[in-house]
C-alpha atoms as a PDB file:
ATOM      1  CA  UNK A   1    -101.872 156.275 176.515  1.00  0.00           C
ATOM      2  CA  UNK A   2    -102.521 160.448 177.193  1.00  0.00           C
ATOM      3  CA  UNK A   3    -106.120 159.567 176.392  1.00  0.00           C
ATOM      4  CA  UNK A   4    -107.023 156.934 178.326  1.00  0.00           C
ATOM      5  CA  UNK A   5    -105.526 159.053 181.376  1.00  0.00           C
ATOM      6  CA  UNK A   6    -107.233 162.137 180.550  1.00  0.00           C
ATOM      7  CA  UNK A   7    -110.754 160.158 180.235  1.00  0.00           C
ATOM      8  CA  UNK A   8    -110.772 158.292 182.851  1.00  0.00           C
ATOM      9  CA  UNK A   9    -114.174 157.650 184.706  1.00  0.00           C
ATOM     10  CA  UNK A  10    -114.504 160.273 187.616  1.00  0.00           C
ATOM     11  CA  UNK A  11    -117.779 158.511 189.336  1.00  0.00           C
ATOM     12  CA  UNK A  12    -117.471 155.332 191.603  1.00  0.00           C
ATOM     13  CA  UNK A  13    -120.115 153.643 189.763  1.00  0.00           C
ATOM     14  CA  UNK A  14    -117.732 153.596 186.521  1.00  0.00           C
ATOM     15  CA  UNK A  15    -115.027 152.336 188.370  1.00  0.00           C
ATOM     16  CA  UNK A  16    -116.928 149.492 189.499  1.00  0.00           C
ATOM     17  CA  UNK A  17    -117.261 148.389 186.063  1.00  0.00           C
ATOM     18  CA  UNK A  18    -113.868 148.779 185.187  1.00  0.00           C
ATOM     19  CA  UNK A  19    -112.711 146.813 188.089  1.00  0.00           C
ATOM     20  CA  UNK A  20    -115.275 144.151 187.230  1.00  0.00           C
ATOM     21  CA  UNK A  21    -114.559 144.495 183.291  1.00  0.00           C
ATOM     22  CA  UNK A  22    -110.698 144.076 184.578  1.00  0.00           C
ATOM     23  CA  UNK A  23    -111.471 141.184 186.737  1.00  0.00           C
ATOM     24  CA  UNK A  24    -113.295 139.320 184.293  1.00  0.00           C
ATOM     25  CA  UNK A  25    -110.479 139.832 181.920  1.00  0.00           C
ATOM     26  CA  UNK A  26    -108.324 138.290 184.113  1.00  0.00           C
ATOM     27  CA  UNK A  27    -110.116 135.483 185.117  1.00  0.00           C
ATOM     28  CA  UNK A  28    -110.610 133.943 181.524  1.00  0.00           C
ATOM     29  CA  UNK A  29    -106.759 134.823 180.381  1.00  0.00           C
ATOM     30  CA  UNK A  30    -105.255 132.859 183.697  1.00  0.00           C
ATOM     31  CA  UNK A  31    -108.002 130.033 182.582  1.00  0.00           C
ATOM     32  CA  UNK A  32    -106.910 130.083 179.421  1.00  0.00           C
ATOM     33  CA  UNK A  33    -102.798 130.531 180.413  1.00  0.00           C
ATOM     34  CA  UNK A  34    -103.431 127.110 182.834  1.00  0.00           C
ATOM     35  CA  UNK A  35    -105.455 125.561 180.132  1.00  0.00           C
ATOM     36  CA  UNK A  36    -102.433 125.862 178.061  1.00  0.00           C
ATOM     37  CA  UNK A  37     -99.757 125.241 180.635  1.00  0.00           C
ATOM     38  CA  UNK A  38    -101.318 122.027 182.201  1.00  0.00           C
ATOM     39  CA  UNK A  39    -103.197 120.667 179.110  1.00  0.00           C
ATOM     40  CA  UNK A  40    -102.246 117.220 177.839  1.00  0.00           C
ATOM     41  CA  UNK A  41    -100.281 117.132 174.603  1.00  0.00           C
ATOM     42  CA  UNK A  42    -100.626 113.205 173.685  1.00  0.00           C
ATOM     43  CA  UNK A  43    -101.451 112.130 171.147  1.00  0.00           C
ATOM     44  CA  UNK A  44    -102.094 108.955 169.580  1.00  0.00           C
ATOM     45  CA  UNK A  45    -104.350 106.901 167.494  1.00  0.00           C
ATOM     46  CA  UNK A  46    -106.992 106.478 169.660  1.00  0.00           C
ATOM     47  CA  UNK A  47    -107.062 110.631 169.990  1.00  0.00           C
ATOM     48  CA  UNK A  48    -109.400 111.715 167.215  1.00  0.00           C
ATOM     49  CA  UNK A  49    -111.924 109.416 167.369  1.00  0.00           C
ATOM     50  CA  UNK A  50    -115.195 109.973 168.272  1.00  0.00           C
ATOM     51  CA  UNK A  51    -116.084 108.759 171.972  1.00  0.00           C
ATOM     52  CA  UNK A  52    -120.152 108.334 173.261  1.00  0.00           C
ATOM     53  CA  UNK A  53    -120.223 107.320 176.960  1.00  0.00           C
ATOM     54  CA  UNK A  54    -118.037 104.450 176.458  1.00  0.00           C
ATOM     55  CA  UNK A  55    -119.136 102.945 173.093  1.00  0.00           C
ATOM     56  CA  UNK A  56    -117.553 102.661 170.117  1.00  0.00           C
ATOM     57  CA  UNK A  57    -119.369 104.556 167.139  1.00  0.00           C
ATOM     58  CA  UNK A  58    -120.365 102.289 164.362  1.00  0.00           C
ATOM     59  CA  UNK A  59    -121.126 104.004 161.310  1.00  0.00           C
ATOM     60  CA  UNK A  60    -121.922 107.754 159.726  1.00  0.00           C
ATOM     61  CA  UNK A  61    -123.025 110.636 162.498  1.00  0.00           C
ATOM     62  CA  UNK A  62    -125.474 112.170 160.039  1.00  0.00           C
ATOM     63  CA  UNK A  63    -128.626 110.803 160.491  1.00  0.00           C
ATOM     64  CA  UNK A  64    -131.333 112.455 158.193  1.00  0.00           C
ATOM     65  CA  UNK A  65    -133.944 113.621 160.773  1.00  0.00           C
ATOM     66  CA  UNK A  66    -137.451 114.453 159.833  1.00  0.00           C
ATOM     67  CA  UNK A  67    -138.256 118.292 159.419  1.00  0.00           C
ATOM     68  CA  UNK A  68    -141.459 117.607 161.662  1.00  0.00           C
ATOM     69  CA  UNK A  69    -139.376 117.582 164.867  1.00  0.00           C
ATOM     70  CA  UNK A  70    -138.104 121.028 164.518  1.00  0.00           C
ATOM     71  CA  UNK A  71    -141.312 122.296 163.219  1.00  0.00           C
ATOM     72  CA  UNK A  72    -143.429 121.007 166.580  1.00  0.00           C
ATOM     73  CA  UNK A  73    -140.685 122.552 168.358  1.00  0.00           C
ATOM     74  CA  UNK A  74    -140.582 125.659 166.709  1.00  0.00           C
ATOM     75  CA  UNK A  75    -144.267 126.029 167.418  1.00  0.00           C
ATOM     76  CA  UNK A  76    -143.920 124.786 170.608  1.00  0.00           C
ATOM     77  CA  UNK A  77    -141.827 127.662 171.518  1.00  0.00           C
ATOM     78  CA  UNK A  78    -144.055 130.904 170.130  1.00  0.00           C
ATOM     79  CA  UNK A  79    -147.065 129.009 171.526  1.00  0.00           C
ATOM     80  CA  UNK A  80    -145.562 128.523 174.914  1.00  0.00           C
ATOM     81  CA  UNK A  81    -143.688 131.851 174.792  1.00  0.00           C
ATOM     82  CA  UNK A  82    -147.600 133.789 173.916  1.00  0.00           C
ATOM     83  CA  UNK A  83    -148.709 131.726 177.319  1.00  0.00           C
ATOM     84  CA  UNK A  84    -146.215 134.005 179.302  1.00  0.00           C
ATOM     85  CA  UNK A  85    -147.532 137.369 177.741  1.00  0.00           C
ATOM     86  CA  UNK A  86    -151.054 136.067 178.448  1.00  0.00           C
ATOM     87  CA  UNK A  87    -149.916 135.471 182.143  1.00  0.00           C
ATOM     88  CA  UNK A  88    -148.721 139.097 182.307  1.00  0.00           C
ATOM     89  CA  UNK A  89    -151.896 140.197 181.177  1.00  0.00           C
ATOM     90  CA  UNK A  90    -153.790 138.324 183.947  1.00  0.00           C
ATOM     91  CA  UNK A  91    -151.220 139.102 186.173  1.00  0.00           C
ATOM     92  CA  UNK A  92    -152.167 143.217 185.338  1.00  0.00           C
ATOM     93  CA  UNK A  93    -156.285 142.683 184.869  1.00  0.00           C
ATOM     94  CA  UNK A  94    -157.201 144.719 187.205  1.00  0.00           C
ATOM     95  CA  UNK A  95    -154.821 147.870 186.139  1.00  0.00           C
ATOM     96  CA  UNK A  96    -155.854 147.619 182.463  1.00  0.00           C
ATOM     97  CA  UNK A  97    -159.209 147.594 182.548  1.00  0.00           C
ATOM     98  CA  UNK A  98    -161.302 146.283 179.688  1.00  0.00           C
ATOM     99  CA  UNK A  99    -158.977 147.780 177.136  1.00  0.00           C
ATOM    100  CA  UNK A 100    -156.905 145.301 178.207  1.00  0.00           C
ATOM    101  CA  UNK A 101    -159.306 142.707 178.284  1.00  0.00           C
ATOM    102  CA  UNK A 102    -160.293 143.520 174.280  1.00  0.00           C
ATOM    103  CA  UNK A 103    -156.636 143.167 173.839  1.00  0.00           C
ATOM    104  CA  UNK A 104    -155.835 140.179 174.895  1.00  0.00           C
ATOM    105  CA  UNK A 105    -159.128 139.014 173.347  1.00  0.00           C
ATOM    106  CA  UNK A 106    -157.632 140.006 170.149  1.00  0.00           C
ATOM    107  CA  UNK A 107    -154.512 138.090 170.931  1.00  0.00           C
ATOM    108  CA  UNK A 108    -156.019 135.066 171.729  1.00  0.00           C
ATOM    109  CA  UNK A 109    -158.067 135.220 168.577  1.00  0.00           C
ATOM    110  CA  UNK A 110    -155.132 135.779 166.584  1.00  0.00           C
ATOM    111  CA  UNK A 111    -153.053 132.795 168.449  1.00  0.00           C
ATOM    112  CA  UNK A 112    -156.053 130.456 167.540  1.00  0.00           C
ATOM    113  CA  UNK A 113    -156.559 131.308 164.349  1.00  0.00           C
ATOM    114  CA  UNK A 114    -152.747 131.317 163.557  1.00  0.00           C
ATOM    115  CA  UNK A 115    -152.982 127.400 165.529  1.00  0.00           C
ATOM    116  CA  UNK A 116    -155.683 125.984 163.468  1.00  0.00           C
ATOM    117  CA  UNK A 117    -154.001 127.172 160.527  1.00  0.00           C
ATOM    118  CA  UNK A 118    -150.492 125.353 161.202  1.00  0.00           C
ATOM    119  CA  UNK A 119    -153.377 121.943 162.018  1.00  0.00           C
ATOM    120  CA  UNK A 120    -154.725 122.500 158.773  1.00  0.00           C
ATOM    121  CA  UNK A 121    -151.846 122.707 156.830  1.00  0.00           C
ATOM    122  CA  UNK A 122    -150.473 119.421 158.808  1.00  0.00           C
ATOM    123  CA  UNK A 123    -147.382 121.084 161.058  1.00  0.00           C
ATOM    124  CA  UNK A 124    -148.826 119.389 163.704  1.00  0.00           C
ATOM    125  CA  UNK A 125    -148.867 115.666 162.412  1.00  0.00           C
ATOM    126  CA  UNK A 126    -145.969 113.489 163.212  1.00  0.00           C
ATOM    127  CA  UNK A 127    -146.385 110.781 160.631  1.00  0.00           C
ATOM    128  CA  UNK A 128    -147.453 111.389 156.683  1.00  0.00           C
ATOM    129  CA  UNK A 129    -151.076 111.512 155.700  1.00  0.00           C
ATOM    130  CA  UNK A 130    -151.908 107.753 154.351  1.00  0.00           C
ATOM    131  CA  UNK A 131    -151.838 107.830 150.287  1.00  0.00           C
ATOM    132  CA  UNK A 132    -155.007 107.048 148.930  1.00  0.00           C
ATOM    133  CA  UNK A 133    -154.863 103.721 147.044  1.00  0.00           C
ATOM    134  CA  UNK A 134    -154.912 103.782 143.350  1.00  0.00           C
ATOM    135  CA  UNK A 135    -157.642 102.075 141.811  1.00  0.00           C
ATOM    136  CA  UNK A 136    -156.148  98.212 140.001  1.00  0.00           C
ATOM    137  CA  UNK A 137    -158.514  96.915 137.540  1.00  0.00           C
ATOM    138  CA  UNK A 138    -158.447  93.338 137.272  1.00  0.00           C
ATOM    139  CA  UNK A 139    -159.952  90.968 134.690  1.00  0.00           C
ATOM    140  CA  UNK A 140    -163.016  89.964 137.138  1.00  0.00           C
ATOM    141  CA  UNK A 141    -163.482  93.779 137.911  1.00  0.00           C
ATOM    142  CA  UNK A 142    -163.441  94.536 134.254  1.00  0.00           C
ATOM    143  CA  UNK A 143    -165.912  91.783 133.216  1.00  0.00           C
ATOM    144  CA  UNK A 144    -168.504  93.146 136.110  1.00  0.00           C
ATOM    145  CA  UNK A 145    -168.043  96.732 134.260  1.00  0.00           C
ATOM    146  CA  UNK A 146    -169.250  95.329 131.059  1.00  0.00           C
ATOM    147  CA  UNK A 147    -172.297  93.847 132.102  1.00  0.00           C
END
């Protein structure tokens, strides 16, 4: 207790943020202590189960989702997120000159390149590429190749 005495903060700024720190405290432990205090304790059969806007659920919650949403999401967000560097850079044109300018050039190239690579490679496609059809050789087919 002698050392939190001895080192307490001496400027008004570091008081502030021990009153806030102090207040915040206190806030989410009288939350918690009426949370507690006027919280329901029922329970019965109906308690545990799981409740969607009114309907009963039928069946298992794990539904096996396709990878391909989270991947068009994924790139969704660093694609979106390089549009807000790029509108920082045009905000600042004039101040960084063509430096600038060849570096955001360069960043642009790089985003394309790294987006035609994800197309390529088939990130971007939100069904499966058709299988080609394997090749049946029937009787009639078979006779035509002889002749």
């Amino acid at each position: 207790m002698r050392f939190l005495i001895e080192n307490l903060p001496q400027s008004p700024q570091a008081w502030g943020l021990v009153v806030y720190a102090a207040a915040v405290a206190g806030i989410v432990a009288l939350m918690l202590l009426l949370a507690w205090v006027l919280g329901g304790r029922n329970t019965g059969r109906a308690k545990y189960d799981p409740f969607e806007s009114g309907v009963v659920s039928v069946g298992s919650g794990r539904l096996r989702i396709s990878a391909k949403f989270y991947l068009v999401a994924m790139f969704f967000v660093i694609f979106d997120l390089e549009s807000v560097f790029l509108y920082a850079w045009a905000v600042a044109l004039r101040d960084s000159g063509w430096a600038g300018f060849v570096e955001a050039a360069i960043f642009i190239v790089v985003l394309l390149v790294g987006l035609v690579y994800v197309w390529r490679l088939g990130g971007l496609d939100w069904a499966p590429r058709p299988r080609p059809r394997p090749h049946v050789r029937t009787a009639v087919s078979s006779a035509a190749a002889k002749h």
